[in-house]
C-alpha atoms as a PDB file:
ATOM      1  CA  UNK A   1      -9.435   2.041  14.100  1.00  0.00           C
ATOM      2  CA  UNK A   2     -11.807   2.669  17.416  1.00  0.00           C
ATOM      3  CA  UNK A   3     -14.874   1.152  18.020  1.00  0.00           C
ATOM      4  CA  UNK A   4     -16.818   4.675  17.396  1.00  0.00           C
ATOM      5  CA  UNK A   5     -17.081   6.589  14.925  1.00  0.00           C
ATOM      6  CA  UNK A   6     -14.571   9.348  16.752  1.00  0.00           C
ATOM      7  CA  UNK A   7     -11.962   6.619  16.498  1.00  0.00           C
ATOM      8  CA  UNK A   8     -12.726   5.548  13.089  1.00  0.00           C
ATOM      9  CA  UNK A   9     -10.968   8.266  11.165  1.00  0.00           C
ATOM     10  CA  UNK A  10      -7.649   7.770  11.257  1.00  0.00           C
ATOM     11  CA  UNK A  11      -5.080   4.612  11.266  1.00  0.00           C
ATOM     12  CA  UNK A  12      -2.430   6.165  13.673  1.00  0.00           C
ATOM     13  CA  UNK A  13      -1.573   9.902  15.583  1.00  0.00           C
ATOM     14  CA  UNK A  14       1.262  11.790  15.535  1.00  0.00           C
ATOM     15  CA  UNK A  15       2.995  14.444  17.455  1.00  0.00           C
ATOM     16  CA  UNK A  16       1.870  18.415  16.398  1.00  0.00           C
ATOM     17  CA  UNK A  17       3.841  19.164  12.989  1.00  0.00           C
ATOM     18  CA  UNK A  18       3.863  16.003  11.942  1.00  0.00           C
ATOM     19  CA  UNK A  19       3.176  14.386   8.578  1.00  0.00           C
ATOM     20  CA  UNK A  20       3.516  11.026   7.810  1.00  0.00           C
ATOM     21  CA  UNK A  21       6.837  11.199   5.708  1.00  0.00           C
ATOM     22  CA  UNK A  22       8.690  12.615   8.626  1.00  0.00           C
ATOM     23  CA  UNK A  23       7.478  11.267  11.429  1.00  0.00           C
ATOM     24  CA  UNK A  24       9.340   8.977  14.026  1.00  0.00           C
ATOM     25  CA  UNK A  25       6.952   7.090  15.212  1.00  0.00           C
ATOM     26  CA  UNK A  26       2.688   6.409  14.273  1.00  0.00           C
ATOM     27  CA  UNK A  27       1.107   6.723  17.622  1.00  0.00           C
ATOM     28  CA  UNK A  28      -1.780   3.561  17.016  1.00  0.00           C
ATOM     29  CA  UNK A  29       0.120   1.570  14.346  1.00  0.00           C
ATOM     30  CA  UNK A  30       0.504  -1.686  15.795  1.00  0.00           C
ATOM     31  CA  UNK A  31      -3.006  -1.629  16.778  1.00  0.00           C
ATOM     32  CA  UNK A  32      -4.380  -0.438  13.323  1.00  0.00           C
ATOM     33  CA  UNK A  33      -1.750  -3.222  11.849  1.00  0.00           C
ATOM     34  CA  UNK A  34      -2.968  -5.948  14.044  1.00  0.00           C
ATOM     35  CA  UNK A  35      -6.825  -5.136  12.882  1.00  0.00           C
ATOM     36  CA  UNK A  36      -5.677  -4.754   9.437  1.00  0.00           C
ATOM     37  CA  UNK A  37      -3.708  -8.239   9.590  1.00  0.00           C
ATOM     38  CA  UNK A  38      -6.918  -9.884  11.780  1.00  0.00           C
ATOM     39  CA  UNK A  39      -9.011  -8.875   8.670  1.00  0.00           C
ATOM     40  CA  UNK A  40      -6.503 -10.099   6.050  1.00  0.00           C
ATOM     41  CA  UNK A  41      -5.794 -13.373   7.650  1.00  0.00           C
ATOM     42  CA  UNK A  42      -9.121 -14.166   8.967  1.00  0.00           C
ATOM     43  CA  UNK A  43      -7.555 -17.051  10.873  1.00  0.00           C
ATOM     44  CA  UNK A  44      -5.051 -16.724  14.064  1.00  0.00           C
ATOM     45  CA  UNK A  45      -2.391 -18.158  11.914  1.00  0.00           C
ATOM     46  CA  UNK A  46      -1.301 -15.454   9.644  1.00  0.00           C
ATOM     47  CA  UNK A  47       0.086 -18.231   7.608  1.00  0.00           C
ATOM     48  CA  UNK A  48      -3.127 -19.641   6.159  1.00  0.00           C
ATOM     49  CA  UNK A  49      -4.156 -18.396   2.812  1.00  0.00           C
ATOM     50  CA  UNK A  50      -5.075 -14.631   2.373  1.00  0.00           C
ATOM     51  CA  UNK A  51      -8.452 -13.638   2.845  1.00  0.00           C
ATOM     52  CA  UNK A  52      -8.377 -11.239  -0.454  1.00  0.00           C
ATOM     53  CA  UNK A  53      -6.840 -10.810  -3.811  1.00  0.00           C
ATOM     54  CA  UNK A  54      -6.263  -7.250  -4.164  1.00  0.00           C
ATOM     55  CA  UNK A  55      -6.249  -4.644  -1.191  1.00  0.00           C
ATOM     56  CA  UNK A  56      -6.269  -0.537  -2.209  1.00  0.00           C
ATOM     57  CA  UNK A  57      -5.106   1.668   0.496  1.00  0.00           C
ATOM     58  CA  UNK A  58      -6.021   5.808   0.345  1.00  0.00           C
ATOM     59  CA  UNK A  59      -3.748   8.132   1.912  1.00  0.00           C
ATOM     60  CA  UNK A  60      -2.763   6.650   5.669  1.00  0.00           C
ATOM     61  CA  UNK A  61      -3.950   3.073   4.393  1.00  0.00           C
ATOM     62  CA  UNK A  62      -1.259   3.401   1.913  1.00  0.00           C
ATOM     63  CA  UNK A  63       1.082   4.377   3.989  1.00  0.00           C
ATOM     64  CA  UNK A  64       0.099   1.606   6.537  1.00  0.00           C
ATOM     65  CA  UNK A  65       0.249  -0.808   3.886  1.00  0.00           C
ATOM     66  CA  UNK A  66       3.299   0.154   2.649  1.00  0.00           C
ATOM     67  CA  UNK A  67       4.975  -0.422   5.972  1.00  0.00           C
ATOM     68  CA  UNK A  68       3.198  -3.553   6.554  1.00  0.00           C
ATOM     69  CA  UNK A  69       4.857  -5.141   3.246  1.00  0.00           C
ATOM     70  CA  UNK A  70       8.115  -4.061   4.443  1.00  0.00           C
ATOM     71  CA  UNK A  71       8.087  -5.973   8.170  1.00  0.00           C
ATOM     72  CA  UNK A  72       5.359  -8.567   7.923  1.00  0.00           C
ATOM     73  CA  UNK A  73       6.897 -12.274   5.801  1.00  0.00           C
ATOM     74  CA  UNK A  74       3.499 -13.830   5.893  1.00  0.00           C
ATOM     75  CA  UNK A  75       1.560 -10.263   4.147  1.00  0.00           C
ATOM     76  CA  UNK A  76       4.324 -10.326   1.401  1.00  0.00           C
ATOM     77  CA  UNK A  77       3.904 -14.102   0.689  1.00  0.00           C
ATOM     78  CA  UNK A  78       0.052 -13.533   0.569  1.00  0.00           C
ATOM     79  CA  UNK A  79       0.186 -13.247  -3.206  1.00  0.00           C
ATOM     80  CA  UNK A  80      -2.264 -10.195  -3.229  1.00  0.00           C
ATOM     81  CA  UNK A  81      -1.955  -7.383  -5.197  1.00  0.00           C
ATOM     82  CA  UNK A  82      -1.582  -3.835  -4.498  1.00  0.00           C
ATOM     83  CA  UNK A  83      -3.053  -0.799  -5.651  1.00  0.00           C
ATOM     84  CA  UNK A  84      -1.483   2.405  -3.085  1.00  0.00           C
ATOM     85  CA  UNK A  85      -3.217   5.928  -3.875  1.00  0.00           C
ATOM     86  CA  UNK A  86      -2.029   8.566  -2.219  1.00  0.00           C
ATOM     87  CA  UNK A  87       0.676   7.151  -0.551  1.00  0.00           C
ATOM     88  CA  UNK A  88       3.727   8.954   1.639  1.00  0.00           C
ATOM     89  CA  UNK A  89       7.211   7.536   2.963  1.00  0.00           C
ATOM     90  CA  UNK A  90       6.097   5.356   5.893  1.00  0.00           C
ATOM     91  CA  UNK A  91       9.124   7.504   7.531  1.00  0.00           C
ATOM     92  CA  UNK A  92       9.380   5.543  11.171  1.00  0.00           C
ATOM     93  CA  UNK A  93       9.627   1.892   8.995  1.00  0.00           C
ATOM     94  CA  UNK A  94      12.013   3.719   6.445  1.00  0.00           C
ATOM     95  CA  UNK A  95      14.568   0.809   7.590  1.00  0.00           C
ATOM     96  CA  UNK A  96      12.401  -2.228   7.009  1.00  0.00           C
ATOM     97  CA  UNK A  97      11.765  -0.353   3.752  1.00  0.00           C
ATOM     98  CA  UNK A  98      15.519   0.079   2.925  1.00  0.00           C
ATOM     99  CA  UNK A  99      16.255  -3.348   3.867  1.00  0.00           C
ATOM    100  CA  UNK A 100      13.802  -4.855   1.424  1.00  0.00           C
ATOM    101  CA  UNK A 101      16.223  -5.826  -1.587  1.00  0.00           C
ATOM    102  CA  UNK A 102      18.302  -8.119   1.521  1.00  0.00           C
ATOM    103  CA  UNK A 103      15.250  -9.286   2.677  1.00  0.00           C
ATOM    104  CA  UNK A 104      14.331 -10.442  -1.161  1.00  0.00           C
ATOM    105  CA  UNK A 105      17.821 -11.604  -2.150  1.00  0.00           C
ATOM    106  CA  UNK A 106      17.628 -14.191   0.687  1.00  0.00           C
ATOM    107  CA  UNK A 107      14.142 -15.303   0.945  1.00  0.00           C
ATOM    108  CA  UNK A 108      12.201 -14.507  -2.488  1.00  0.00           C
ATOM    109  CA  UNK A 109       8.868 -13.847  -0.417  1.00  0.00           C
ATOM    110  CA  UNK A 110       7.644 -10.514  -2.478  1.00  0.00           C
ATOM    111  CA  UNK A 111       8.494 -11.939  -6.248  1.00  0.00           C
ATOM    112  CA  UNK A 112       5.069 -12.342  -7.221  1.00  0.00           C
ATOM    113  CA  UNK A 113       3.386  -8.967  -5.718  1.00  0.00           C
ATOM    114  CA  UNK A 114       2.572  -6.518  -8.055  1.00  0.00           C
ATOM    115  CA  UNK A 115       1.902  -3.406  -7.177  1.00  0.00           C
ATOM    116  CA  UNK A 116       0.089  -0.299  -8.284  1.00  0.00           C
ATOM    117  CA  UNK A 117       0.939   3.291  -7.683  1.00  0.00           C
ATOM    118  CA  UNK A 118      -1.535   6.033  -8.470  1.00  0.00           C
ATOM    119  CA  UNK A 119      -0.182   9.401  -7.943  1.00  0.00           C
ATOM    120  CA  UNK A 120      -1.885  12.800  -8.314  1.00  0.00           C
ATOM    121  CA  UNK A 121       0.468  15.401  -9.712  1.00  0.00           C
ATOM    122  CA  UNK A 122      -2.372  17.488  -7.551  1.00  0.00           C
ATOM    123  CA  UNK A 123      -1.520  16.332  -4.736  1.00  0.00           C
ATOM    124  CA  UNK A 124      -1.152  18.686  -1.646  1.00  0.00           C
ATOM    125  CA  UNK A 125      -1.835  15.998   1.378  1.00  0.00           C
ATOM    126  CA  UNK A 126       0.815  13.856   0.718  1.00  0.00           C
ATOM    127  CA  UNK A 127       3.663  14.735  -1.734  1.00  0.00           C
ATOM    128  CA  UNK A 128       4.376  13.163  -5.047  1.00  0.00           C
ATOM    129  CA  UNK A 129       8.303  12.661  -4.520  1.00  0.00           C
ATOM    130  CA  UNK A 130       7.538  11.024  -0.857  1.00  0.00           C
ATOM    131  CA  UNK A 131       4.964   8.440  -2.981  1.00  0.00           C
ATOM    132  CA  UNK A 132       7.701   7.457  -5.443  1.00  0.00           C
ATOM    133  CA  UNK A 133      10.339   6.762  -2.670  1.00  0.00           C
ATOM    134  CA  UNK A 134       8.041   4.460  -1.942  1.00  0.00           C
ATOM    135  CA  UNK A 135       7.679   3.438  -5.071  1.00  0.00           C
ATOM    136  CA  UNK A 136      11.547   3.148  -5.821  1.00  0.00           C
ATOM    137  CA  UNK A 137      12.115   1.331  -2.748  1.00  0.00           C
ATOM    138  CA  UNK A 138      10.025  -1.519  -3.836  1.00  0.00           C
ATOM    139  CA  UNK A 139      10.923  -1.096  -7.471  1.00  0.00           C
ATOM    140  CA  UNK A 140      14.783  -1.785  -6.402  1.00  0.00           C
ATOM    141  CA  UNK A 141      13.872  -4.824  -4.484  1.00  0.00           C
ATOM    142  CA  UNK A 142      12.651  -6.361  -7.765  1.00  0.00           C
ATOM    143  CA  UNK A 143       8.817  -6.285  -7.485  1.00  0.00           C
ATOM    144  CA  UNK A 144       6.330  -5.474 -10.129  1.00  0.00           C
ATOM    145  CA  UNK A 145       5.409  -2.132  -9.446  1.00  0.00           C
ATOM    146  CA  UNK A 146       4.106   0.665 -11.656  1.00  0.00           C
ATOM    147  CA  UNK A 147       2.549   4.160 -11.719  1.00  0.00           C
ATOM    148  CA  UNK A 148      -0.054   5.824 -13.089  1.00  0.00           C
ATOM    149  CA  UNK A 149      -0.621   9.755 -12.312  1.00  0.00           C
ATOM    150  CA  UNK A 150      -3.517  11.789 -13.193  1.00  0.00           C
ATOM    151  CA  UNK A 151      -3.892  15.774 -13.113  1.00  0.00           C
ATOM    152  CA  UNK A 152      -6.261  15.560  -9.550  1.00  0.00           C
ATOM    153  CA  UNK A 153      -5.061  15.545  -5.913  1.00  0.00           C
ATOM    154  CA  UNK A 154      -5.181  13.463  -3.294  1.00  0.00           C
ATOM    155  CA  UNK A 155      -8.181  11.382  -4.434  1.00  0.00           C
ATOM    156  CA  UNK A 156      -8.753   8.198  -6.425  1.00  0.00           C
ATOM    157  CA  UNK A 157      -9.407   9.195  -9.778  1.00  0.00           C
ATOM    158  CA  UNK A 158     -12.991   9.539 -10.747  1.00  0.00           C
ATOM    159  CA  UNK A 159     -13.510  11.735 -13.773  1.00  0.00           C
ATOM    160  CA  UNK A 160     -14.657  11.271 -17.309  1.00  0.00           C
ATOM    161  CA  UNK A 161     -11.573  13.587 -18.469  1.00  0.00           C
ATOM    162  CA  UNK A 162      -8.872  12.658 -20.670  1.00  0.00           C
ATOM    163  CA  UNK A 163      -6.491  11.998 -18.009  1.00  0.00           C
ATOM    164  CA  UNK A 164      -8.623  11.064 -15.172  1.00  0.00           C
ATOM    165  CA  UNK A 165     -10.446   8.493 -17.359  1.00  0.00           C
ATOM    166  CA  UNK A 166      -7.168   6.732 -18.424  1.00  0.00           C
ATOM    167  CA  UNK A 167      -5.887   6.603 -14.750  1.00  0.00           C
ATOM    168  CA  UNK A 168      -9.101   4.866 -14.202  1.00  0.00           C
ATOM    169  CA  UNK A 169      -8.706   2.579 -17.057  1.00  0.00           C
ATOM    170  CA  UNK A 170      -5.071   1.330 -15.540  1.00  0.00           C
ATOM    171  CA  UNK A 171      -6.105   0.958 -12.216  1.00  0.00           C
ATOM    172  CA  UNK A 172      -9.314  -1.301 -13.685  1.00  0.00           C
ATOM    173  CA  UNK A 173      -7.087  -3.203 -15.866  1.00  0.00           C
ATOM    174  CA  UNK A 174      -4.432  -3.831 -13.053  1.00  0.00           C
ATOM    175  CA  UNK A 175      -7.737  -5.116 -11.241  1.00  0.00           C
ATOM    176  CA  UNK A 176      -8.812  -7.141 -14.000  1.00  0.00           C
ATOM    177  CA  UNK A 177      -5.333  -8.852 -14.309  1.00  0.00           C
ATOM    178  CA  UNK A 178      -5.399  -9.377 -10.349  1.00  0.00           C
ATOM    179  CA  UNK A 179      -8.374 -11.700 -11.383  1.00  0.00           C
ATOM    180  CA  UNK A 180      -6.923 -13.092 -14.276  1.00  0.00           C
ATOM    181  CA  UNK A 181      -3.539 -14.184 -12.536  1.00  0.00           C
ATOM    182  CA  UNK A 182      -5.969 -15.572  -9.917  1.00  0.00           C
ATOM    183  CA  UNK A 183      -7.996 -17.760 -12.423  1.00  0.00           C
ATOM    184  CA  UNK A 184      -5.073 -18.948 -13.927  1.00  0.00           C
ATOM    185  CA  UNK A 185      -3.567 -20.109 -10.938  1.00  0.00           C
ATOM    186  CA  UNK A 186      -6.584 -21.603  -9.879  1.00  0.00           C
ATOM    187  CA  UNK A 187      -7.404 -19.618  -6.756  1.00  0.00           C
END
């Protein structure tokens, strides 16, 4: 998030102990969610037309993502798709989060976001169970979310394995249909 490369490893701090899931506050958010938003809507007004049709987020960029679809309108009308790998309960937005099936009932901003899940049963950064709370909490205000896990960690899957491989085939199909919907609706 820094102009260095000292700065550029992280999207937020928190206090010693820590994690991500439990958490009351991300120490840097606003300004990783600002540069993140600058990037996404290249224009100052964040309601012009998306600059991209699918966004992944790793680990703290999932996280950060997920939060950012909970409190910014003009990211959930952006009719991108979403593919969150290694994600944890954004814990300090857990009530923008909550709040989403409200949010949906009275504005229908988030009806046409589909979103991707990929979990690592593996995983020993960021916990499965705190991924599919997020998962859940978007899945109960009613969008198009799904999950795929594989056997590995806290990676993106990359492996010619059995399992690996067809985690890699979902998340390329959910990228191909990303392009698809996009063609169709002449984007």
């Amino acid at each position: 998030i820094g102009d260095n490369d000292d700065d550029a490893y992280a999207w937020w701090t928190m206090k010693p102990g820590e994690r991500s899931y439990n958490a009351q506050e991300y120490i840097g958010f606003d300004e990783s969610a600002s540069k993140v938003l600058k990037s996404v809507f290249p224009n100052s007004d964040q309601s012009s037309c998306c600059n991209y049709d699918l966004i992944l987020g790793h680990s703290q960029g999932a996280i950060l993502l997920s939060a950012l679809l909970a409190t910014n309108v003009d990211l959930q009308r952006s009719k991108c798709s979403y593919v969150l790998n290694g994600a944890a309960y954004p814990n300090p937005y857990k009530n923008a989060l909550t709040s989403l099936p409200q949010q949906q009932s009275q504005q229908d901003n988030m009806q046409d976001v589909p979103m991707l899940f990929v979990m690592g049963r593996n995983d020993n950064i960021n916990p499965i169970e705190s991924a599919k709370q997020v998962h859940d909490a978007y899945q109960h205000a009613g969008l198009d979310v799904s999950i795929i896990y594989h056997d590995g960690g806290h990676s993106v899957p990359t492996g010619t394995d059995g399992d690996s491989k067809h985690a890699l085939d979902v998340i390329c199909d959910f990228i191909l249909r990303t392009a698809a919907r996009k063609v169709e609706d002449g984007v």
